[in-house]
Protein backbone atom coordinates (compact mmCIF):
# COMPACT_ATOMS: atom_id res chain seq x y z
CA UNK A 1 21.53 -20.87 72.00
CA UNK A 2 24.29 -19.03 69.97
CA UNK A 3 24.23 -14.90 71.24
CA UNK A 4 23.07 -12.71 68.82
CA UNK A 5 26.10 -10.76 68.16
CA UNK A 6 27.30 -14.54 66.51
CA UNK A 7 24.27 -15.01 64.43
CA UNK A 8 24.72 -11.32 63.40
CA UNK A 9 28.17 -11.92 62.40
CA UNK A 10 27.73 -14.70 60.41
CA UNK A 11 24.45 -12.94 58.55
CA UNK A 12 26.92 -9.96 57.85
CA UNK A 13 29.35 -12.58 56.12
CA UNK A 14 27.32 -14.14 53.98
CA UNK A 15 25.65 -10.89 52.70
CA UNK A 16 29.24 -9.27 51.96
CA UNK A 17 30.28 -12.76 49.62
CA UNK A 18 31.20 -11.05 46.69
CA UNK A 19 28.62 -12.45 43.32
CA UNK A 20 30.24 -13.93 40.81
CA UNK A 21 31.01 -11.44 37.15
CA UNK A 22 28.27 -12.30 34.57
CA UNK A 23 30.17 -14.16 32.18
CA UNK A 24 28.85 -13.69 27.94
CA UNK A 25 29.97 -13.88 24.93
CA UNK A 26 30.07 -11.73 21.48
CA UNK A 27 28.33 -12.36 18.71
CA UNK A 28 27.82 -11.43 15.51
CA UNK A 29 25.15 -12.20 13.65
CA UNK A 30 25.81 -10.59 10.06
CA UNK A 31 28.65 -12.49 10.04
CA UNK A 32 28.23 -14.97 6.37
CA UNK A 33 27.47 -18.58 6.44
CA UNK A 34 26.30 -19.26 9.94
CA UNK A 35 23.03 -20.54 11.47
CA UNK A 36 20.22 -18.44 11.83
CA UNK A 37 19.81 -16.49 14.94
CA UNK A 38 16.72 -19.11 16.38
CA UNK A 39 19.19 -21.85 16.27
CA UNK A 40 22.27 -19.87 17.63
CA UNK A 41 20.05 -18.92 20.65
CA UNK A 42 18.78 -22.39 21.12
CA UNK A 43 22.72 -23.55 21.48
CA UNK A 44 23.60 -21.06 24.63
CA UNK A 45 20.45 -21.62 26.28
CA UNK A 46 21.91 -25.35 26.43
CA UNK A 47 25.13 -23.61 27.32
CA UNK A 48 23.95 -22.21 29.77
CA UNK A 49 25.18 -18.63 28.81
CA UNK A 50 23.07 -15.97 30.23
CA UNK A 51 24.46 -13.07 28.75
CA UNK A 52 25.54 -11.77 24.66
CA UNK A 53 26.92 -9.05 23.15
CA UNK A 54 25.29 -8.01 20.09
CA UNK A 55 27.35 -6.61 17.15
CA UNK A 56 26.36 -5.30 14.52
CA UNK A 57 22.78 -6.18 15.54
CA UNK A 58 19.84 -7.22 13.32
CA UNK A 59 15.88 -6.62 14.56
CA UNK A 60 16.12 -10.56 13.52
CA UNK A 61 18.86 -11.65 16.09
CA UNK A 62 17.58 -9.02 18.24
CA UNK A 63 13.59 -10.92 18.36
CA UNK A 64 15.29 -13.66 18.44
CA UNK A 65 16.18 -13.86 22.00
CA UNK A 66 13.05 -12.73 22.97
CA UNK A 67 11.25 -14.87 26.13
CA UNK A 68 14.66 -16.02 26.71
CA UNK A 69 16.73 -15.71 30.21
CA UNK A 70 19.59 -13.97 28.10
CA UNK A 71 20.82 -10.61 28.53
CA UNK A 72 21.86 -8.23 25.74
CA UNK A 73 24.56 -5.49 25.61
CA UNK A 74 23.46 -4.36 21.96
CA UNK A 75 26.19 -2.30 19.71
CA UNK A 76 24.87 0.67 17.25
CA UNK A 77 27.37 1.09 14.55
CA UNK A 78 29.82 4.02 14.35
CA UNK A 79 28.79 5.08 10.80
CA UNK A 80 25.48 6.26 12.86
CA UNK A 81 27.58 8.01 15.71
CA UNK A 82 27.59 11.30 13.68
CA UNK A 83 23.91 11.13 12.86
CA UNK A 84 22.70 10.39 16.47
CA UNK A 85 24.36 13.17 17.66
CA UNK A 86 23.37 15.52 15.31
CA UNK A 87 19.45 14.98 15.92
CA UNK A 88 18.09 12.63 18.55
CA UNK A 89 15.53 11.64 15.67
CA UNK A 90 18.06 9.56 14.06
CA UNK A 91 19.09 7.40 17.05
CA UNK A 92 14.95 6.96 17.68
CA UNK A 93 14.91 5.64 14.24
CA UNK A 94 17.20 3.53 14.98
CA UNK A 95 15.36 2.27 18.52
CA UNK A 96 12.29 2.03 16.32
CA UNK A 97 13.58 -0.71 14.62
CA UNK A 98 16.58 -2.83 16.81
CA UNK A 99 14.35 -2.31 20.23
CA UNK A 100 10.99 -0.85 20.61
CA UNK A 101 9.34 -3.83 18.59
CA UNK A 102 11.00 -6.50 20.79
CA UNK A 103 11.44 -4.32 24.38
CA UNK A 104 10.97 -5.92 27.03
CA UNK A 105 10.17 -9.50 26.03
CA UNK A 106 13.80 -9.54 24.93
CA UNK A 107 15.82 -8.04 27.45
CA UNK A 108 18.52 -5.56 26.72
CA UNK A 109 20.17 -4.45 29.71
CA UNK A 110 22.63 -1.30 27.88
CA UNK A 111 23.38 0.12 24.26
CA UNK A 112 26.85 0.90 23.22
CA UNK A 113 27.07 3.68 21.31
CA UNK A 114 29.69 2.42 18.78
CA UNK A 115 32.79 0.42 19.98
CA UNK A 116 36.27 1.98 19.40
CA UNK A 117 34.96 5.16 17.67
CA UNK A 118 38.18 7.16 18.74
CA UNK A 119 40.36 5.47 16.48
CA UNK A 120 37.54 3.99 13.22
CA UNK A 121 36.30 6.79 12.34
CA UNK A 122 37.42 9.18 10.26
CA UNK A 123 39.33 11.76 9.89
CA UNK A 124 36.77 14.24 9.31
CA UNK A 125 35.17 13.39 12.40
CA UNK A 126 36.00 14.34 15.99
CA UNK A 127 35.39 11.90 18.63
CA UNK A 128 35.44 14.28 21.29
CA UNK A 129 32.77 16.12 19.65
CA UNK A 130 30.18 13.51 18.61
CA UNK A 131 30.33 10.85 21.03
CA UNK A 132 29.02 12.09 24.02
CA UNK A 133 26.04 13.98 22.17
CA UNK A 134 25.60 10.69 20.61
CA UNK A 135 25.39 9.15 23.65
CA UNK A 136 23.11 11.67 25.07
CA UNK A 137 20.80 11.46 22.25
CA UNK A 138 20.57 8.13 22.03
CA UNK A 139 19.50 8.39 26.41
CA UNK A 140 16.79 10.62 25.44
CA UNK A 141 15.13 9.12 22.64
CA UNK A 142 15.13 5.91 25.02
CA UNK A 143 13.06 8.07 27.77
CA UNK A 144 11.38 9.30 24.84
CA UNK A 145 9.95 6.22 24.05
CA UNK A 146 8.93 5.37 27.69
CA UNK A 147 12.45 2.86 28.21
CA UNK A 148 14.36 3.79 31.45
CA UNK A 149 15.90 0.84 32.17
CA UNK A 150 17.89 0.46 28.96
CA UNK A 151 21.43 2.34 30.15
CA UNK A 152 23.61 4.21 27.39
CA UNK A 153 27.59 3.67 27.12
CA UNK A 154 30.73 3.12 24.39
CA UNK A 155 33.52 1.25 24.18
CA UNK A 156 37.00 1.53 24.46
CA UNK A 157 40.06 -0.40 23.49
CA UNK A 158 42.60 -0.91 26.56
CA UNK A 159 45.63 -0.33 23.95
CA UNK A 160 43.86 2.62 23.10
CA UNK A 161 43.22 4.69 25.83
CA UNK A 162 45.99 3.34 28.51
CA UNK A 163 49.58 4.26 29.40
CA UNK A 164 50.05 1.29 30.74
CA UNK A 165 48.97 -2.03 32.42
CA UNK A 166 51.73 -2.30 35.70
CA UNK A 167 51.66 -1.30 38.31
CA UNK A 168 47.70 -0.48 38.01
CA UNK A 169 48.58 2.37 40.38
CA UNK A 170 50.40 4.25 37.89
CA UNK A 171 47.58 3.70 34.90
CA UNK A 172 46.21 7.04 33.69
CA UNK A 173 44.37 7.29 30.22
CA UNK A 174 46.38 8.60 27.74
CA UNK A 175 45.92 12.08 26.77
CA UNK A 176 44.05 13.91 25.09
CA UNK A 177 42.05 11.49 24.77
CA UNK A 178 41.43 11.54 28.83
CA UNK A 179 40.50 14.89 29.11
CA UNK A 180 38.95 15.55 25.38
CA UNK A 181 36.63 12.02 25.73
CA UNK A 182 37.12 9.40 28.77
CA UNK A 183 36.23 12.18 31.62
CA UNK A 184 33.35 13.89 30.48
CA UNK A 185 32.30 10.91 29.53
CA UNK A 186 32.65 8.96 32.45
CA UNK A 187 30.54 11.64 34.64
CA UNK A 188 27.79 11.17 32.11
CA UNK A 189 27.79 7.54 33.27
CA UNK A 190 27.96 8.23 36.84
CA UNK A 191 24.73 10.60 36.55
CA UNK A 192 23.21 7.89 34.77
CA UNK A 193 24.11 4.55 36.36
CA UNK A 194 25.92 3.31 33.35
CA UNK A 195 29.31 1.39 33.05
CA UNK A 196 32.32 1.78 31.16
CA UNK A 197 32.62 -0.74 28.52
CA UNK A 198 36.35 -2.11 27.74
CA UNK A 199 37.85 -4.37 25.04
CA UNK A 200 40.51 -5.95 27.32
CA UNK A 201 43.16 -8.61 25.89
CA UNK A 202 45.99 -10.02 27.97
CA UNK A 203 47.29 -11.89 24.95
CA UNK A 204 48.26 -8.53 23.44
CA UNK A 205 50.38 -7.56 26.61
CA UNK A 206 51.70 -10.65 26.96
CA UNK A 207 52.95 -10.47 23.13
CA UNK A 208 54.78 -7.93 23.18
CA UNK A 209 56.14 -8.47 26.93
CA UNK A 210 58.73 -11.05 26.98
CA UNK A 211 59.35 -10.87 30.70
CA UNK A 212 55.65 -11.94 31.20
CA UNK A 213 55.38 -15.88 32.69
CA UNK A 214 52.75 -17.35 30.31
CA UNK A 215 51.45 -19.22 33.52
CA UNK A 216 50.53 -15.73 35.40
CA UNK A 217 48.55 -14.73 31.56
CA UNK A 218 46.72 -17.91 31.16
CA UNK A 219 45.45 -18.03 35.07
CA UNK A 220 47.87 -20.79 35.75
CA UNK A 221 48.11 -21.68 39.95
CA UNK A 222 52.03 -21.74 40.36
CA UNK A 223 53.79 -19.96 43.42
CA UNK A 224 55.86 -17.64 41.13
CA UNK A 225 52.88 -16.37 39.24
CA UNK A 226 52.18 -13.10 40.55
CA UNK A 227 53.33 -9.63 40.26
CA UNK A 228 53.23 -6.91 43.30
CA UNK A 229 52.24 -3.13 42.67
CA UNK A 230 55.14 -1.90 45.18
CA UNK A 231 52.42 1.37 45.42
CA UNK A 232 49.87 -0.41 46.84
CA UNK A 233 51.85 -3.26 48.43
CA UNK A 234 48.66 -5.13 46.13
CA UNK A 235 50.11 -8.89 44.68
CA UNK A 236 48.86 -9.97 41.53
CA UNK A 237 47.88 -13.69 40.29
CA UNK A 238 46.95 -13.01 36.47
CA UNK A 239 47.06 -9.88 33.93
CA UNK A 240 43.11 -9.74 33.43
CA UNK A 241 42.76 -8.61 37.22
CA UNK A 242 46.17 -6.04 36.73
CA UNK A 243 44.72 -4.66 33.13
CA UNK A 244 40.64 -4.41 35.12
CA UNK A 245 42.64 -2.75 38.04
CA UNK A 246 44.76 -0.61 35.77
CA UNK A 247 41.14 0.72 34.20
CA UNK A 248 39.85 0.97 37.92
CA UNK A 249 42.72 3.33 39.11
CA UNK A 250 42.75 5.19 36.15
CA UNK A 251 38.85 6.39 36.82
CA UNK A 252 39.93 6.96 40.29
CA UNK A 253 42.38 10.01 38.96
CA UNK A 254 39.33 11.03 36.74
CA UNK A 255 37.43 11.13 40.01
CA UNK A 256 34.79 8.43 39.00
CA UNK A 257 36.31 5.31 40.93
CA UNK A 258 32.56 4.00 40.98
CA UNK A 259 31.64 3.88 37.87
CA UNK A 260 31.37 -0.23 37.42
CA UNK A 261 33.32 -2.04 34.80
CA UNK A 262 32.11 -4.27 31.80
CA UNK A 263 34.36 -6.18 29.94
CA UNK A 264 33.16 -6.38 26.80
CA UNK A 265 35.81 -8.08 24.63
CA UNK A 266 38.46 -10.83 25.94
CA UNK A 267 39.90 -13.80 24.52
CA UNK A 268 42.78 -15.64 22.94
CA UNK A 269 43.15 -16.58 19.49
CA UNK A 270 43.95 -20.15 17.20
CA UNK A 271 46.25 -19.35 14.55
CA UNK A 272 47.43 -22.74 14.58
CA UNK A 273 45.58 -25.15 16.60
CA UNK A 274 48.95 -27.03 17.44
CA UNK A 275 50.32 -24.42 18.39
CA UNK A 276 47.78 -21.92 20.09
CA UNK A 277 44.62 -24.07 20.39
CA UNK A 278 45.80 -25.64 24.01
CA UNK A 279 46.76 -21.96 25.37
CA UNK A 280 43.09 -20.36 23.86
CA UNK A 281 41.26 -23.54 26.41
CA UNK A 282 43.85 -22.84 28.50
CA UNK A 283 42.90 -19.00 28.96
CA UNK A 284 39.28 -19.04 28.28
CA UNK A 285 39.02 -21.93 31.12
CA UNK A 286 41.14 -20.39 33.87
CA UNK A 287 39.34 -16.69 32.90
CA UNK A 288 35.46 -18.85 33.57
CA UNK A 289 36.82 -20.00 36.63
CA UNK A 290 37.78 -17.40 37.97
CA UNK A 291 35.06 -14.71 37.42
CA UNK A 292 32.45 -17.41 38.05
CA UNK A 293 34.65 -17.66 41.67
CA UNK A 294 33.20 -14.04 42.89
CA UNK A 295 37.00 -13.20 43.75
CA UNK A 296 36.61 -10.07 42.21
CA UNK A 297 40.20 -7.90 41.62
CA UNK A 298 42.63 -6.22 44.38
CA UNK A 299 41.11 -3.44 44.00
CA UNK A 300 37.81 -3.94 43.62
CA UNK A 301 35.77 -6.44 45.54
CA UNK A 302 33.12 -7.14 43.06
CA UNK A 303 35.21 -7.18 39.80
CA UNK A 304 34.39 -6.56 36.58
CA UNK A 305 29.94 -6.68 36.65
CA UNK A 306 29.94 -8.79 33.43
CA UNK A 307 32.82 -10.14 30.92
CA UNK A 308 31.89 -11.47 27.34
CA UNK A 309 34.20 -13.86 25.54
CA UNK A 310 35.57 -12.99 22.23
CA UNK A 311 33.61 -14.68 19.87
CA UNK A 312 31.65 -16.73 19.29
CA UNK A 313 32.21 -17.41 15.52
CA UNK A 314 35.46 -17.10 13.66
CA UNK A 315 34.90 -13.69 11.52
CA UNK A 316 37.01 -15.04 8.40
CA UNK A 317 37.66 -11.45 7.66
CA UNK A 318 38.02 -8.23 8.59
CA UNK A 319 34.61 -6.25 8.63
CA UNK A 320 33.83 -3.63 5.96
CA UNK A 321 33.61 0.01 7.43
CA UNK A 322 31.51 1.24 4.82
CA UNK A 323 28.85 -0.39 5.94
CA UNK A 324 29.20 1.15 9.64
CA UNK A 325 31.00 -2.28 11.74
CA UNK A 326 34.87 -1.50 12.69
CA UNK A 327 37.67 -2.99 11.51
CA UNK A 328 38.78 -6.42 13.38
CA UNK A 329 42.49 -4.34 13.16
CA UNK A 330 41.39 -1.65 14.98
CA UNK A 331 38.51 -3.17 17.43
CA UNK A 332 39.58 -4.09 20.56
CA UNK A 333 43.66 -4.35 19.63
CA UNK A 334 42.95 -7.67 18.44
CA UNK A 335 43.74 -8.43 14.76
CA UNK A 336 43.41 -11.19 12.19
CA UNK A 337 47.10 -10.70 10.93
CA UNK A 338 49.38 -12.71 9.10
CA UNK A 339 48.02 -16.14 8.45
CA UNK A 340 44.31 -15.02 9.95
CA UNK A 341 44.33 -15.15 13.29
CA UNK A 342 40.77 -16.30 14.60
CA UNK A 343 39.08 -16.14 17.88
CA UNK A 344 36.05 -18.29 18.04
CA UNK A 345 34.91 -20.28 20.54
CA UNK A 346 32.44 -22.19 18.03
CA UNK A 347 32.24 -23.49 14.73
CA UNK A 348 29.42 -22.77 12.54
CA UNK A 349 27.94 -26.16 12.89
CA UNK A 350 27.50 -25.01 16.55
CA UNK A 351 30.22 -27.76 18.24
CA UNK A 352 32.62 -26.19 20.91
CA UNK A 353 36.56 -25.65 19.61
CA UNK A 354 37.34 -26.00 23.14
CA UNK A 355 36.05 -27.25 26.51
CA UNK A 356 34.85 -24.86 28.70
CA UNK A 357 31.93 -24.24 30.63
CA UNK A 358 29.69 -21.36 31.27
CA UNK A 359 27.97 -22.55 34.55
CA UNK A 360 28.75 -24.41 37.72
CA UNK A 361 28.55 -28.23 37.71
CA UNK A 362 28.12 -29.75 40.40
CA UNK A 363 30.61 -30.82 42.75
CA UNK A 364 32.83 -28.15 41.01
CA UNK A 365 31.44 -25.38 43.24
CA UNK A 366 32.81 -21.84 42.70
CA UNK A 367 34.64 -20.98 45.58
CA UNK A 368 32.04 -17.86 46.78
CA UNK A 369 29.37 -20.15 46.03
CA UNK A 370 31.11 -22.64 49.03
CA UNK A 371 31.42 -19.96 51.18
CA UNK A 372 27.85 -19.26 51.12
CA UNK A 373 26.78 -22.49 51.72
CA UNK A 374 29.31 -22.67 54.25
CA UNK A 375 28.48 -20.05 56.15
CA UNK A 376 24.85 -21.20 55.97
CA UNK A 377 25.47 -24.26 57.29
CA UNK A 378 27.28 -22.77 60.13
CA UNK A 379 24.04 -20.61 61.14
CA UNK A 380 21.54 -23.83 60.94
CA UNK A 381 23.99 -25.73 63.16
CA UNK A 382 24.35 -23.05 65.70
CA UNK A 383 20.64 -22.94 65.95
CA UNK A 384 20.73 -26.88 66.37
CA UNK A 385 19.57 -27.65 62.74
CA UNK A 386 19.87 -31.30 62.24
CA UNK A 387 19.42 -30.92 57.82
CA UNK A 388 22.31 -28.58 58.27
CA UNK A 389 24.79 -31.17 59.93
CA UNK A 390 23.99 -33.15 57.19
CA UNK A 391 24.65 -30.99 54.61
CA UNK A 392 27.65 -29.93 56.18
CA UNK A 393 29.12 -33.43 56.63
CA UNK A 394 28.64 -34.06 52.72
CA UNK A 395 30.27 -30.76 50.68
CA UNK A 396 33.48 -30.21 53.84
CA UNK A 397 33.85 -34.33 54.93
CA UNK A 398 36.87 -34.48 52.74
């Protein structure tokens, strides 16, 4: 029989494999001339997508993922920023009508309390001086209304908050927007189990970077992909892990190193299907991969907790901030541009622009997902389990 310091070994293994990121996507549903929400919901169940983010929400999109096994990260809009944190009345209105009637048989997991406020509102509003009330208000109408396990954030744009991507171990947020918003702010989400919500878009470095490799952007395997933090002595394989580990360092100078990180906007857009359309599959494939691989980032074993693709639908403009969405200019760094830059994933007759997959097919196992079984395997056979053998002799023969 095996001693039980092995079998302890191996148990301690297997519970320290790191779980793969909880990969979404964003969508919108006020967005004009797409299917209703029913149908749009029907189409990621058969994708297999287990998590959305919300803009812009409707109660209708919002009851329509009721009874389903998908997660939402809903978005309030920032025209009501100002009004929730002048009176928490106004955000329960709010909650009266986008989540009390539907909570919990559709489950929403965390509200953002605007997305990019820092740089769409206006001028006659302070950031630093309605967020975080906003925020708070928002928390305690929730309680109010007998939901605790609905968390409260915002989100930020990378671009908009960072002095820089590389090396990660020299990323601070920009001031004074670090000291006026992200700090305060990030101890109200360590006192209430929250995460910080990021709009992160290698594209955009990688635009205005020349000396990037395109191969170390689009998660491309090639032995001169990578880029080492001398600091850290930490080597890198793709941006998306330096930009996560950038945000990670940066909270670790604020003194919150562990508060957990949600990506909530990445993606790469198809100006020109000839000539961006590979690099979009290209990204969006190798970025599935590897946060379904449970990898996580140098510097932090578990990753990012959950990652949503920018978008689902093409937005064919940019949104109206009269009636309380942001600008696609100003949301996230990305922008429609010259000749309308577009970053779906689907059209609006629900086919796929590109081929990529939101869960494991088998034999394609994600590489944590191996390990587990793996180490499984190992712990039957020491204990003479003839299934295990078996098992083992069929995923590791070759």
């Amino acid at each position: 029989m095996p001693s039980l310091l092995l079998i302890t070994s191996i148990l301690l293994l297997f519970h320290s494999a790191a779980a793969a990121t909880t990969v979404g996507v964003t969508y919108n549903p006020s967005l004009p001339n797409l299917p209703p929400p029913e149908r749009v919901v029907s189409t990621l169940q058969s994708l297999c997508v287990s998590a959305v983010r919300l803009l812009d929400p409707s109660p209708a999109a919002v009851r329509a993922f009721a009874y389903t096994n998908i997660t939402l990260l809903l978005t309030a809009p920032n025209h009501l920023i100002p009004s929730f944190a002048a009176n928490r009345s106004a955000a329960a209105l709010w909650l009266h009508s986008h989540v009390l009637p539907y909570h919990p048989r559709t489950h929403i997991s965390i509200i953002s309390a605007g997305a990019d406020v820092i740089t769409t509102t206006s001028a006659a509003v302070d950031p630093s001086a309605v967020l975080l009330p906003a925020m708070r208000n928002l928390r305690l109408a929730l309680f109010d209304l007998g939901i605790r396990t609905i968390s409260v954030s915002t989100t930020f744009s990378f671009i908009d908050i960072m002095t820089t991507s590389f090396p990660p171990s020299a990323a601070e947020f920009q001031e004074p927007i670090g000291s006026l918003v992200v700090r305060p702010l990030l101890e109200f989400l360590d006192e209430t189990n929250s995460s910080f919500l990021i709009n992160l878009y290698p594209y955009n470095i990688f635009s205005i970077n020349s000396e990037i490799p395109l191969g170390f952007v689009l998660f491309q395997e090639n032995p001169f992909n990578f880029r080492d933090d001398v600091v850290t002595g930490v080597r890198y394989r793709n941006l998306f892990d330096m930009m996560v580990d950038a945000i990670v360092a940066a909270m670790a100078v604020s003194g919150q190193e562990n508060v957990p990180v949600i990506v909530t906007e990445t993606g790469w857009p198809s100006e020109s299907e000839a000539q961006e359309g590979n690099y979009a599959e290209m990204y969006l494939g190798g970025l599935l991969r590897h946060l379904r691989s449970g990898l996580g980032t140098p510097l932090r074993k578990e990753g990012a907790a959950e990652a949503y693709v920018y978008e689902l639908f093409d937005e064919k403009s940019t949104f109206n901030n009269t009636n309380g969405t942001t600008s696609d200019a100003a949301m996230g760094g990305r922008t429609l541009g010259v000749g309308g830059k577009q970053w779906g994933i689907m059209y609006p007759n629900m086919t796929m622009k590109y081929r990529i997959h939101f869960s494991y097919s088998s034999p394609n196992l994600g590489p944590s997902l191996v390990r587990l079984v793996f180490l499984v395997c190992i712990l039957l056979i020491l204990l003479n389990c003839k299934v295990a053998l078996e098992i083992f002799d069929i995923l590791f023969k070759n």
